[in-house]
C-alpha atoms as a PDB file:
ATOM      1  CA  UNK A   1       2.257  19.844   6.523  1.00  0.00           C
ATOM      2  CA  UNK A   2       1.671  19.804   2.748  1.00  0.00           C
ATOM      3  CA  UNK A   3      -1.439  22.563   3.399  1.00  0.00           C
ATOM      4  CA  UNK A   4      -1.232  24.451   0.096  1.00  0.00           C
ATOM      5  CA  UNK A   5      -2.065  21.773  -2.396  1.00  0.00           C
ATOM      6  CA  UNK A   6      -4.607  20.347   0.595  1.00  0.00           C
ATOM      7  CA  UNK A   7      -7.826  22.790  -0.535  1.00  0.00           C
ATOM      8  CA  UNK A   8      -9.046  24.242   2.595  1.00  0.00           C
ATOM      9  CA  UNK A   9     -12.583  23.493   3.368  1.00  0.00           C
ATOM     10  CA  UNK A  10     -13.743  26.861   2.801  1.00  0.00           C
ATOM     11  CA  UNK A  11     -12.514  27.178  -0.507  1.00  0.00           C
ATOM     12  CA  UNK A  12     -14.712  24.739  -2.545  1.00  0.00           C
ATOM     13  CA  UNK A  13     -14.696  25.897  -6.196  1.00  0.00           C
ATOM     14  CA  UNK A  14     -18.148  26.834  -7.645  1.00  0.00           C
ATOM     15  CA  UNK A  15     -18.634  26.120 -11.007  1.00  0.00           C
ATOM     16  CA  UNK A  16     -17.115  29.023 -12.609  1.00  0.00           C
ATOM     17  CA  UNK A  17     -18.267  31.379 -15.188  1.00  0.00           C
ATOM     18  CA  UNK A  18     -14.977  32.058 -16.791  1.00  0.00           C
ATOM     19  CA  UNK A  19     -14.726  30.708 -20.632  1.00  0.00           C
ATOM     20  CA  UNK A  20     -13.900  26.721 -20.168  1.00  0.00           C
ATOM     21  CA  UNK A  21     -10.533  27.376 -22.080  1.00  0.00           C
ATOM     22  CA  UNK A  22      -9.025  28.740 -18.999  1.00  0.00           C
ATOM     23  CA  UNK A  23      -9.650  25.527 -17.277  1.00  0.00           C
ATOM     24  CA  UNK A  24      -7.494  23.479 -18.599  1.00  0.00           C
ATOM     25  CA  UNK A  25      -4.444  21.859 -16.480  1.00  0.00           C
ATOM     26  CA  UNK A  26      -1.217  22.166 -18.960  1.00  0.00           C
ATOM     27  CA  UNK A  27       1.423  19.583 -18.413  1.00  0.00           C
ATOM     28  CA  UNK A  28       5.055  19.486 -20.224  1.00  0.00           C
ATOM     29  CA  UNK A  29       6.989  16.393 -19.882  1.00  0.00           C
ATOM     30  CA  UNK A  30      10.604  17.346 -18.327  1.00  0.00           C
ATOM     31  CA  UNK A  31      11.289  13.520 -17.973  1.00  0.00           C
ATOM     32  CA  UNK A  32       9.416  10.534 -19.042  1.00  0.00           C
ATOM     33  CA  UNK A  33       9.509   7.827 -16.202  1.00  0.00           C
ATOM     34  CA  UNK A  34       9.708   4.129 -16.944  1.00  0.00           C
ATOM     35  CA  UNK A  35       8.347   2.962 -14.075  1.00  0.00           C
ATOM     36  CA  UNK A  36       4.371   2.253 -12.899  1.00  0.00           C
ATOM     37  CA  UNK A  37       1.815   4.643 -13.943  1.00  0.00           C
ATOM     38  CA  UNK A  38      -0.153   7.212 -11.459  1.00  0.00           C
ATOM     39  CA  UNK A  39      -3.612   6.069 -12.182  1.00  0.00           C
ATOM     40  CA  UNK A  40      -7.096   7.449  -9.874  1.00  0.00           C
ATOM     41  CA  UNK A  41      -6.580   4.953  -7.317  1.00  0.00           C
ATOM     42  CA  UNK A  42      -3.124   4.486  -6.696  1.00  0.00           C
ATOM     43  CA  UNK A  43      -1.149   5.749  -4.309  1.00  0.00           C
ATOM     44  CA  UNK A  44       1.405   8.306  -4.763  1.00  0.00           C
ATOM     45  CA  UNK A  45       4.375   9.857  -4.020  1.00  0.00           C
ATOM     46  CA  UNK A  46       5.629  13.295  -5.469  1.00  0.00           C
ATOM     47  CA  UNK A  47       8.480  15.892  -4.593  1.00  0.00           C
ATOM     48  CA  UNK A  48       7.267  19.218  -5.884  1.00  0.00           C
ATOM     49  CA  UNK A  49       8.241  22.964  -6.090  1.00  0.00           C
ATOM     50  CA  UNK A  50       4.838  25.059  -6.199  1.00  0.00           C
ATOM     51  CA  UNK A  51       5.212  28.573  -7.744  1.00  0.00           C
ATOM     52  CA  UNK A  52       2.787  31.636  -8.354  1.00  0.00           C
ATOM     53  CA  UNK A  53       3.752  32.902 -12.047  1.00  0.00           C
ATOM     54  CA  UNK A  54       5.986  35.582 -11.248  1.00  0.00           C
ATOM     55  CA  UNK A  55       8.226  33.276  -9.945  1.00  0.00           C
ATOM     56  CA  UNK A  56       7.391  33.209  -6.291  1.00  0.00           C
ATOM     57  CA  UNK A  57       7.818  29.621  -4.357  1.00  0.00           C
ATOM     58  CA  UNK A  58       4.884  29.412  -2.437  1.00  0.00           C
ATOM     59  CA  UNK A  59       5.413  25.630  -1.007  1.00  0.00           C
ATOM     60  CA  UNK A  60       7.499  22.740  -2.376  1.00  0.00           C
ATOM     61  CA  UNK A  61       8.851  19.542  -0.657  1.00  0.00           C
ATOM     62  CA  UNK A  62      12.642  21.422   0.237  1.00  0.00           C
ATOM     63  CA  UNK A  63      10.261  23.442   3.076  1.00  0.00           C
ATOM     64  CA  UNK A  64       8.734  19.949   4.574  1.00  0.00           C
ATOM     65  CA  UNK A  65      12.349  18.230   5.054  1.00  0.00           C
ATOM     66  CA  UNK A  66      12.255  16.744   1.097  1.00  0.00           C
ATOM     67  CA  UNK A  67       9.732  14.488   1.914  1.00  0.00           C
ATOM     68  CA  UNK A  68       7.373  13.354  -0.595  1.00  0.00           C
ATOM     69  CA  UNK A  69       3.876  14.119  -0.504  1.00  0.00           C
ATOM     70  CA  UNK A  70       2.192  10.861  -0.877  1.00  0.00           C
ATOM     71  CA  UNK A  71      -1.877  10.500  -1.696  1.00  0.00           C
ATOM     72  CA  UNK A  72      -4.010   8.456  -3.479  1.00  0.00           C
ATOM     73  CA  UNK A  73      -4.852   9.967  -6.798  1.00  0.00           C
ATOM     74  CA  UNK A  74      -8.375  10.632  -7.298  1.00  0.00           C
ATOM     75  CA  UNK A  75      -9.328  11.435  -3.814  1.00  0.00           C
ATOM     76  CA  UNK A  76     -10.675  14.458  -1.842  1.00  0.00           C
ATOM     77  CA  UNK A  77      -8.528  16.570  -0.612  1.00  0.00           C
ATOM     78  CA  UNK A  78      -5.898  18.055  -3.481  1.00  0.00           C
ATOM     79  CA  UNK A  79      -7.254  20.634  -5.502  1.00  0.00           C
ATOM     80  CA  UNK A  80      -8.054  19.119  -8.567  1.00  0.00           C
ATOM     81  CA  UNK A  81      -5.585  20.371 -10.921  1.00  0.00           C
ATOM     82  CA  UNK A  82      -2.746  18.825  -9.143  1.00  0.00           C
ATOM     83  CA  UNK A  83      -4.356  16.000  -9.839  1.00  0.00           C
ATOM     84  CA  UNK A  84      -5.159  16.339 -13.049  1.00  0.00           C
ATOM     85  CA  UNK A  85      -1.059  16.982 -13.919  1.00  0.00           C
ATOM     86  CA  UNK A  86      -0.232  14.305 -11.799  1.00  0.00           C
ATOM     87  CA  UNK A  87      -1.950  11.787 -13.625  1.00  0.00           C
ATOM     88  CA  UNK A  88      -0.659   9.474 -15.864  1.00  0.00           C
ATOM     89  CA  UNK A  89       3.176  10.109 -14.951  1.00  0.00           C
ATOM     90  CA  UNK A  90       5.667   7.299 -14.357  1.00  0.00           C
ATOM     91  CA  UNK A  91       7.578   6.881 -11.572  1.00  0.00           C
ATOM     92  CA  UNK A  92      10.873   8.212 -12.255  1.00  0.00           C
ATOM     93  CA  UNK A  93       9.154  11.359 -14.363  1.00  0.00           C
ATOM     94  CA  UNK A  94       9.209  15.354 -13.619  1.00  0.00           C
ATOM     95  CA  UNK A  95       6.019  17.438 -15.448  1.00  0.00           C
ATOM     96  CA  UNK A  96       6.057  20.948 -15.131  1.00  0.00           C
ATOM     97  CA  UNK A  97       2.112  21.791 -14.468  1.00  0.00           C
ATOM     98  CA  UNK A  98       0.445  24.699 -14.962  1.00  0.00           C
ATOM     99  CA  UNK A  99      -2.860  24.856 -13.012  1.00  0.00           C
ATOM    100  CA  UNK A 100      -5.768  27.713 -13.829  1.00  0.00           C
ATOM    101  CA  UNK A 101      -7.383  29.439 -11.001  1.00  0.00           C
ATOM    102  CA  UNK A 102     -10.415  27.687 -11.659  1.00  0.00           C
ATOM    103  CA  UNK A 103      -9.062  24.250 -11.150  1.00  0.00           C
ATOM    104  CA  UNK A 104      -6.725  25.774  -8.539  1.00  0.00           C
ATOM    105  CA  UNK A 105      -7.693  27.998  -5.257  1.00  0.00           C
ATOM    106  CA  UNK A 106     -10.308  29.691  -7.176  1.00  0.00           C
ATOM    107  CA  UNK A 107     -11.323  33.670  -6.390  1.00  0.00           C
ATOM    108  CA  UNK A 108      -9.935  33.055  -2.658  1.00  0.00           C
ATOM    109  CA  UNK A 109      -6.686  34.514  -1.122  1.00  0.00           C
ATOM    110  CA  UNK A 110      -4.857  31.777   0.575  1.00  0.00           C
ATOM    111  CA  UNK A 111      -2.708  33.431   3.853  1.00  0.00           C
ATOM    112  CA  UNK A 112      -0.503  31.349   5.978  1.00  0.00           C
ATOM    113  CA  UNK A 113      -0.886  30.814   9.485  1.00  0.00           C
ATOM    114  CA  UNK A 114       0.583  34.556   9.944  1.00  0.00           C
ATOM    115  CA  UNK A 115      -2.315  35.748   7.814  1.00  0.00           C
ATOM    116  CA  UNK A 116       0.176  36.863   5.323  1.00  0.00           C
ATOM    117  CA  UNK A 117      -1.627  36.159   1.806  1.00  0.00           C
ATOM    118  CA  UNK A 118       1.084  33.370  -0.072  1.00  0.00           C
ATOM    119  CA  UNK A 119      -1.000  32.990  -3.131  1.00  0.00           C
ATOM    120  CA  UNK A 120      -3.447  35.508  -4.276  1.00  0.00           C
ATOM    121  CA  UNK A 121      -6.674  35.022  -5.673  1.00  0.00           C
ATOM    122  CA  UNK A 122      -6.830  34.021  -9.020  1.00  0.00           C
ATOM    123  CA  UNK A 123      -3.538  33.256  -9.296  1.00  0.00           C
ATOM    124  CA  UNK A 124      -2.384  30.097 -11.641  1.00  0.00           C
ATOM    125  CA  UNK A 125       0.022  27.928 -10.602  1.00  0.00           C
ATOM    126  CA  UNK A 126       3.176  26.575 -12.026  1.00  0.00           C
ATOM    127  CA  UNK A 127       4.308  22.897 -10.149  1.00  0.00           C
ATOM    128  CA  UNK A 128       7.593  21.155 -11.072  1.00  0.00           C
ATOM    129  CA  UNK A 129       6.567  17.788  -9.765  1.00  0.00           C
ATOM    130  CA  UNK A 130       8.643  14.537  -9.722  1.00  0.00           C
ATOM    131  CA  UNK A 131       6.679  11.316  -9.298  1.00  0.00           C
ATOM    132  CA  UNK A 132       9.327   9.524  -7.012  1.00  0.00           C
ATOM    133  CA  UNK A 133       6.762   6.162  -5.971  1.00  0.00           C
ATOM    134  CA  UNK A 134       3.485   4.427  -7.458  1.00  0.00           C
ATOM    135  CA  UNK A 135       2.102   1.968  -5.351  1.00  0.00           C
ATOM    136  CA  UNK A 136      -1.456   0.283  -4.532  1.00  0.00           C
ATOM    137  CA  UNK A 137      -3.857   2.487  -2.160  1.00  0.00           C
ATOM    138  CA  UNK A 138      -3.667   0.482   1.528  1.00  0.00           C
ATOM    139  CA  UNK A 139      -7.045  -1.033   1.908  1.00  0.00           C
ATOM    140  CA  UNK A 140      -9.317   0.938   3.694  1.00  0.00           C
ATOM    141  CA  UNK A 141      -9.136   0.191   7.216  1.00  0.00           C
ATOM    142  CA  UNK A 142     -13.530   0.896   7.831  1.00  0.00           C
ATOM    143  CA  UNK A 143     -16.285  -1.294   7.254  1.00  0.00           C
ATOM    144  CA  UNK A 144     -17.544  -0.640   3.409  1.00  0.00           C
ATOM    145  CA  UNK A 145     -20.684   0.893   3.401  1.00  0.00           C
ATOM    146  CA  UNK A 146     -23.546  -0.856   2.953  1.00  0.00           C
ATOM    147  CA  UNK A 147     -25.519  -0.711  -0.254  1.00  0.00           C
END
């Protein structure tokens, strides 16, 4: 599956020491969507190319059969800066997304199944993501805790 924007357990991100300006998500509209808004809570659906900044493709939605990754904004799971870009598109819309290390996979390497490293440590990443479908989170199947 989708395992490169999917943080791996291991690689929680401590708070980092690096000056806050570096940890910053940087979006740039390619095409403004007129359709519903990705807001924490929603459900989503996004076709993306993920790149290191040399240029190198490291995942994107061509490599999983062009479907769309689909997950409710705001939860576990994503590293946060691909959330952070994602939010507030419209359906219909394409942001390129620039996402620091920090915010990102942090000081670890991330290797494939192979163990071949795909994205250094460190590394910022570039995402051309198009928001192809907004639509409410399905209702959580478990009892809600209780209080």
């Amino acid at each position: 599956g989708y395992f490169l924007i999917k943080k791996s357990p291991t690689s929680a991100v401590a708070p980092n020491t690096i000056a806050t300006s570096t940890n910053e998500v940087q979006g740039q509209e390619v095409t403004l969507g007129t359709g519903a808004a990705a807001t924490p809570g929603m459900q989503i659906s996004v076709l993306y190319v993920g790149k290191l900044q040399d240029g190198t493709v490291f995942d994107s939605s061509a490599a999983h059969n062009n479907e769309p990754l689909t997950f409710v904004l705001g939860a576990q799971g994503l590293i946060p800066g691909f959330q952070i870009g994602v939010n507030g598109m419209k359906e219909g819309g394409e942001r390129l997304i620039a996402i620091p290390p920090a915010l990102g996979y942090g000081t670890q390497d991330v290797k494939d199944a192979s163990g071949k490293v795909i994205v250094p440590a460190n590394s910022t990443l570039i995402f051309d993501v198009r928001l192809v479908k907004v639509a409410p989170a399905p209702a959580a199947t478990s009892t809600p805790a209780k209080k």
